[in-house]
N, C-alpha and C. Protein backbone atom coordinates (compact mmCIF):
# COMPACT_ATOMS: atom_id res chain seq x y z
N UNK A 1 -19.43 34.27 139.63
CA UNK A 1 -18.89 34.21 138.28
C UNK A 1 -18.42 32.77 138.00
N UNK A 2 -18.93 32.32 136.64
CA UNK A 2 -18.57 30.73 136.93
C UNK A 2 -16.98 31.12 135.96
N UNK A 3 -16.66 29.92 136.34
CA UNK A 3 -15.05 29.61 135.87
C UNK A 3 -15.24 29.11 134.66
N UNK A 4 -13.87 30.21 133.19
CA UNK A 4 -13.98 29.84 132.05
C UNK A 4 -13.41 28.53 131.91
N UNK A 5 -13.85 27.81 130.81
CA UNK A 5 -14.20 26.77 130.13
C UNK A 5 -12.95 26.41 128.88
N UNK A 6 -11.96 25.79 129.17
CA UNK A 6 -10.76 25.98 127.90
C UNK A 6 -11.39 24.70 127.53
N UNK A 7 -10.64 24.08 126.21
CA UNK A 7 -10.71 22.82 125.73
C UNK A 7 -9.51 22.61 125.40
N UNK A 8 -8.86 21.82 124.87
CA UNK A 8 -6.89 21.85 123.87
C UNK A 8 -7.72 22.24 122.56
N UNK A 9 -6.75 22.96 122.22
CA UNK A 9 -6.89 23.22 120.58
C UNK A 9 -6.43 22.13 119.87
N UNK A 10 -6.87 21.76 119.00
CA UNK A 10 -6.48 20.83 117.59
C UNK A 10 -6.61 21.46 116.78
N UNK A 11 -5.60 21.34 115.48
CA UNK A 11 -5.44 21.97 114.47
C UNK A 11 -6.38 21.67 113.80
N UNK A 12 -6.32 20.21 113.72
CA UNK A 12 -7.41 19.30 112.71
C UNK A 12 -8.31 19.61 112.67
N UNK A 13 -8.90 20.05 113.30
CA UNK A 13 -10.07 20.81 113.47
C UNK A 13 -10.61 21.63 112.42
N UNK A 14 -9.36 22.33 112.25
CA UNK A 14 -9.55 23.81 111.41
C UNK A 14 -8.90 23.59 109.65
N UNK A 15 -8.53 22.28 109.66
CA UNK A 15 -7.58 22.40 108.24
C UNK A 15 -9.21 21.25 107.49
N UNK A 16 -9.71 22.56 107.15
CA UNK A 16 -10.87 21.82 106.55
C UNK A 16 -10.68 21.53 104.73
N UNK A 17 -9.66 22.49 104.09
CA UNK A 17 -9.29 22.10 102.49
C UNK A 17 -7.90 21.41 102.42
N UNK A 18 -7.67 21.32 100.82
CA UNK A 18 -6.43 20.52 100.40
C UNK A 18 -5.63 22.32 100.76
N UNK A 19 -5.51 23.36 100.47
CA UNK A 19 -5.55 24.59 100.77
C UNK A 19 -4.85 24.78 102.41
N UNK A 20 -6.12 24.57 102.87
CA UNK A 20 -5.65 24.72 104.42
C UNK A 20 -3.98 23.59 104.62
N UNK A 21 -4.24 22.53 104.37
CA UNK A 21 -2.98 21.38 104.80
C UNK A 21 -1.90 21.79 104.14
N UNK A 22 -2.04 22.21 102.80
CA UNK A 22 -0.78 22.74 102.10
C UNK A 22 -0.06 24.04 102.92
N UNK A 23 -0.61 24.92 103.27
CA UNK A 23 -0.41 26.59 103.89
C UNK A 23 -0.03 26.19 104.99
N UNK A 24 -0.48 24.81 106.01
CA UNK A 24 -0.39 24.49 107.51
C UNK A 24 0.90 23.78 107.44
N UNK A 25 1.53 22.99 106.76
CA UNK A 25 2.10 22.16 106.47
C UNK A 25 3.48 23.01 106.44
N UNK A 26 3.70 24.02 105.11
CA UNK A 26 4.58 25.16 104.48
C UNK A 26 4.89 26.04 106.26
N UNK A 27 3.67 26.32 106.67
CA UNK A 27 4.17 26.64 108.21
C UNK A 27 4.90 25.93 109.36
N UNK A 28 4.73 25.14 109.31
CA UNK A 28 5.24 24.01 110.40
C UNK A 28 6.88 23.70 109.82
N UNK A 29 7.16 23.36 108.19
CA UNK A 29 8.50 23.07 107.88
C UNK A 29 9.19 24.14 108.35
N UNK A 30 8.71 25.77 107.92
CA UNK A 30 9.28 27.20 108.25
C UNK A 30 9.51 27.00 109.90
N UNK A 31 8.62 26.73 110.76
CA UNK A 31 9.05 26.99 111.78
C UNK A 31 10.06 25.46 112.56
N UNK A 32 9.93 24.58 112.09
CA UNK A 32 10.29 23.37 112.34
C UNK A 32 12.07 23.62 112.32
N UNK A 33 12.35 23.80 111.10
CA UNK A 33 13.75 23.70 111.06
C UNK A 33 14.06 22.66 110.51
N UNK A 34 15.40 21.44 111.38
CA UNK A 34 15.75 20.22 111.44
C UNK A 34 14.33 19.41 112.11
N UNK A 35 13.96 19.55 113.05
CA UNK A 35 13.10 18.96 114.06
C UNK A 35 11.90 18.14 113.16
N UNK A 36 12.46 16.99 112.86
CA UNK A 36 11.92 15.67 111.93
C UNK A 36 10.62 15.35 113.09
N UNK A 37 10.68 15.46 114.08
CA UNK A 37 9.46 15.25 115.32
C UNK A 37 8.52 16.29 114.74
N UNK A 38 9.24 17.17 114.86
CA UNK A 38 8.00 18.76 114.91
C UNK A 38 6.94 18.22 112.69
N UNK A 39 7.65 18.08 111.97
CA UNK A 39 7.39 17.75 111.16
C UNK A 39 6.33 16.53 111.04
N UNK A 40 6.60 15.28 111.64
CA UNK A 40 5.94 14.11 111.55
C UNK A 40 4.49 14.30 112.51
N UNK A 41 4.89 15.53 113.71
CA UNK A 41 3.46 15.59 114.19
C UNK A 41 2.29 16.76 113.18
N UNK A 42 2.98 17.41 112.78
CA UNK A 42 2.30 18.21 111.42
C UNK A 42 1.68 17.42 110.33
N UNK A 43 2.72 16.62 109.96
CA UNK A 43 2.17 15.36 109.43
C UNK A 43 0.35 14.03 109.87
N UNK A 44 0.88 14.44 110.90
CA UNK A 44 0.12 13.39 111.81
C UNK A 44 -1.53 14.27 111.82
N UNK A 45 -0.82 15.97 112.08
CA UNK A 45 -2.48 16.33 112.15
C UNK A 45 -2.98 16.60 111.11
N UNK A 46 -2.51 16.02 109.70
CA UNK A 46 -3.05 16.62 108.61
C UNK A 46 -3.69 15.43 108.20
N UNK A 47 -3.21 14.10 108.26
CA UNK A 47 -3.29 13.03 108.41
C UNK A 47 -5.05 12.80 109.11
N UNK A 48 -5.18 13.66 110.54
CA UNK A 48 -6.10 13.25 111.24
C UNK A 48 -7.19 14.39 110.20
N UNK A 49 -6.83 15.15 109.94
CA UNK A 49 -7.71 16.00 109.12
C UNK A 49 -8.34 15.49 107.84
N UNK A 50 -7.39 14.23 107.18
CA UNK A 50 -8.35 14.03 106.26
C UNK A 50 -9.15 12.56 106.77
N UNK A 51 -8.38 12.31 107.62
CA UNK A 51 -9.34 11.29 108.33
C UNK A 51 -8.20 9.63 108.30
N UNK A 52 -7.56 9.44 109.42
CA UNK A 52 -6.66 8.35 109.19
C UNK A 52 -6.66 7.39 108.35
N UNK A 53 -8.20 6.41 109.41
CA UNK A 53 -8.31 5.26 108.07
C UNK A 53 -8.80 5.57 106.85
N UNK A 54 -9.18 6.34 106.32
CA UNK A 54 -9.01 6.59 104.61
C UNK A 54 -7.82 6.47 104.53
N UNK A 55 -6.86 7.31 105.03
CA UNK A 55 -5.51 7.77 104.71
C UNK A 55 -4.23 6.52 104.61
N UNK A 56 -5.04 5.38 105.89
CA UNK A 56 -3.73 4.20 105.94
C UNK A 56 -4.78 3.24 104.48
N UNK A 57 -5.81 3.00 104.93
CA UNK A 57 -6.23 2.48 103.30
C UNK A 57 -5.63 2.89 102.01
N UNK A 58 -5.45 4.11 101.68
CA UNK A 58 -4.96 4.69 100.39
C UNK A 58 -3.83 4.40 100.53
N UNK A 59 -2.98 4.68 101.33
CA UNK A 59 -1.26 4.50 101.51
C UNK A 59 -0.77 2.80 101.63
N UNK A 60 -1.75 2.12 101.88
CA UNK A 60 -1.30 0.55 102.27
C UNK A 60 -0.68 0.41 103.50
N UNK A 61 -0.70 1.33 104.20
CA UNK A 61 -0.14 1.45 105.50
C UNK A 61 -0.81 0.99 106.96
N UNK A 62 -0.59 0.45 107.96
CA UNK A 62 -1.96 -0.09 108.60
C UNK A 62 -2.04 1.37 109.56
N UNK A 63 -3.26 1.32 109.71
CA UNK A 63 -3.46 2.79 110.61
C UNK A 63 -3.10 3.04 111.82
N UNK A 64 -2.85 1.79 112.89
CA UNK A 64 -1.86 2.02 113.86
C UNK A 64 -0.22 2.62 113.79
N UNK A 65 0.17 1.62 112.82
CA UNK A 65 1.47 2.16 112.32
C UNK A 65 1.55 3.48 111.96
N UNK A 66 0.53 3.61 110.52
CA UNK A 66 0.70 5.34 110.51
C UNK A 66 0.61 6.59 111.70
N UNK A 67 -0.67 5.80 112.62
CA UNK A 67 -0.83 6.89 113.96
C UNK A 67 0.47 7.43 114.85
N UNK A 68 1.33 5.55 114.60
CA UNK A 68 2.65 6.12 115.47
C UNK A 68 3.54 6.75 114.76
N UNK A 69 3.90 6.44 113.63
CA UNK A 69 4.60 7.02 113.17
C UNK A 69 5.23 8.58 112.51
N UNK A 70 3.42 8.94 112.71
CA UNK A 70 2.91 10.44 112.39
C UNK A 70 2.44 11.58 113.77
N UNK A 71 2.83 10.66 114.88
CA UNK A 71 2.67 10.95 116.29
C UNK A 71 3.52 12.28 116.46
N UNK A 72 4.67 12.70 116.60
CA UNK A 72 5.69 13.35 116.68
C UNK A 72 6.42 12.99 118.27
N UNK A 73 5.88 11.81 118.22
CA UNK A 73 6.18 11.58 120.34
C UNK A 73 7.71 10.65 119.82
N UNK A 74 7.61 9.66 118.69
CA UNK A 74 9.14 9.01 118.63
C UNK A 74 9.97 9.74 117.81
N UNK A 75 11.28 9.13 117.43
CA UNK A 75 12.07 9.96 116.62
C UNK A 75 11.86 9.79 114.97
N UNK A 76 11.30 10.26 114.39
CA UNK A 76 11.13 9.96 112.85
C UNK A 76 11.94 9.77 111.83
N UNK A 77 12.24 9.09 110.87
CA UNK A 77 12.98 8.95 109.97
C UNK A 77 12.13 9.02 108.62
N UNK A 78 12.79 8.89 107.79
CA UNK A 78 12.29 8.92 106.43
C UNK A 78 12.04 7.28 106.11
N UNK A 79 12.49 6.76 106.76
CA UNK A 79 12.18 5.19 106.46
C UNK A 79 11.03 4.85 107.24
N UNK A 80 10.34 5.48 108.21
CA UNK A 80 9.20 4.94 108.54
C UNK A 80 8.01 6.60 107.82
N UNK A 81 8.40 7.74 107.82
CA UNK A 81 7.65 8.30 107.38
C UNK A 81 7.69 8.40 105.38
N UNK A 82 8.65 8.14 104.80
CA UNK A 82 8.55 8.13 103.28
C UNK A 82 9.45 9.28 103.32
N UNK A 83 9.87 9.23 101.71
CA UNK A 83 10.59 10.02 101.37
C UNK A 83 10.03 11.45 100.77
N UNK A 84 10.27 12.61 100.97
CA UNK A 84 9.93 13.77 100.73
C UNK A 84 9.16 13.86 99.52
N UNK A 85 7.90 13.88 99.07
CA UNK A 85 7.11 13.75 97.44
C UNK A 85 6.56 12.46 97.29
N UNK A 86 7.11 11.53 98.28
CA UNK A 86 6.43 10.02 98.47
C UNK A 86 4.80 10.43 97.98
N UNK A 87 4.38 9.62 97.28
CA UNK A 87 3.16 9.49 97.20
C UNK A 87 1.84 9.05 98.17
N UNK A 88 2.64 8.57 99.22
CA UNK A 88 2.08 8.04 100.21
C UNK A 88 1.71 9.31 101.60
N UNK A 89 2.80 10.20 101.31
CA UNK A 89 2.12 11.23 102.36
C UNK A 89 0.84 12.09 101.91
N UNK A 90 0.39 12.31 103.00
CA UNK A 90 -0.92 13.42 103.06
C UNK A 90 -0.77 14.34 101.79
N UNK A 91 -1.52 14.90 101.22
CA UNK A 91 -0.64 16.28 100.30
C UNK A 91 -2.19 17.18 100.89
């Protein structure tokens, strides 16, 4: 019997509409809480879903910066991620 085959799941994967990121997004704040990390990496995979560099092009943001900042690995603030309705986040 050969041995099953996992891969990691990515969300990004699966948030193929504006639809999907909105519903994925509304989930992650619900389960998030306070946890500005848990948020900015939600951020980050919606981000990778519509595709970064489009995303730091449109925002004026350089795409390294956005990668880290949308990482959920440092501590996030609103001064490096924007303010809540910012025009600059994912929608």
């Amino acid at each position: 019997m050969e041995p099953v085959k996992l891969r990691k799941w990515d969300s990004a994967e699966h948030l193929k509409t504006d639809e999907d990121m909105v519903l994925y997004l509304q989930a992650c704040m619900e389960e998030a809480g306070d946890d500005a990390a848990f948020i900015a990496k939600a951020l980050g995979t919606i981000a990778r879903a519509k595709g970064m560099t489009q995303l730091a092009k449109e925002t004026g943001l350089g795409r390294e910066s956005l990668g880290r900042a949308l990482s959920g690995e440092d501590d996030p603030s609103f001064a490096t991620t924007g303010q809540p309705g910012d025009k600059r986040l994912p929608r």
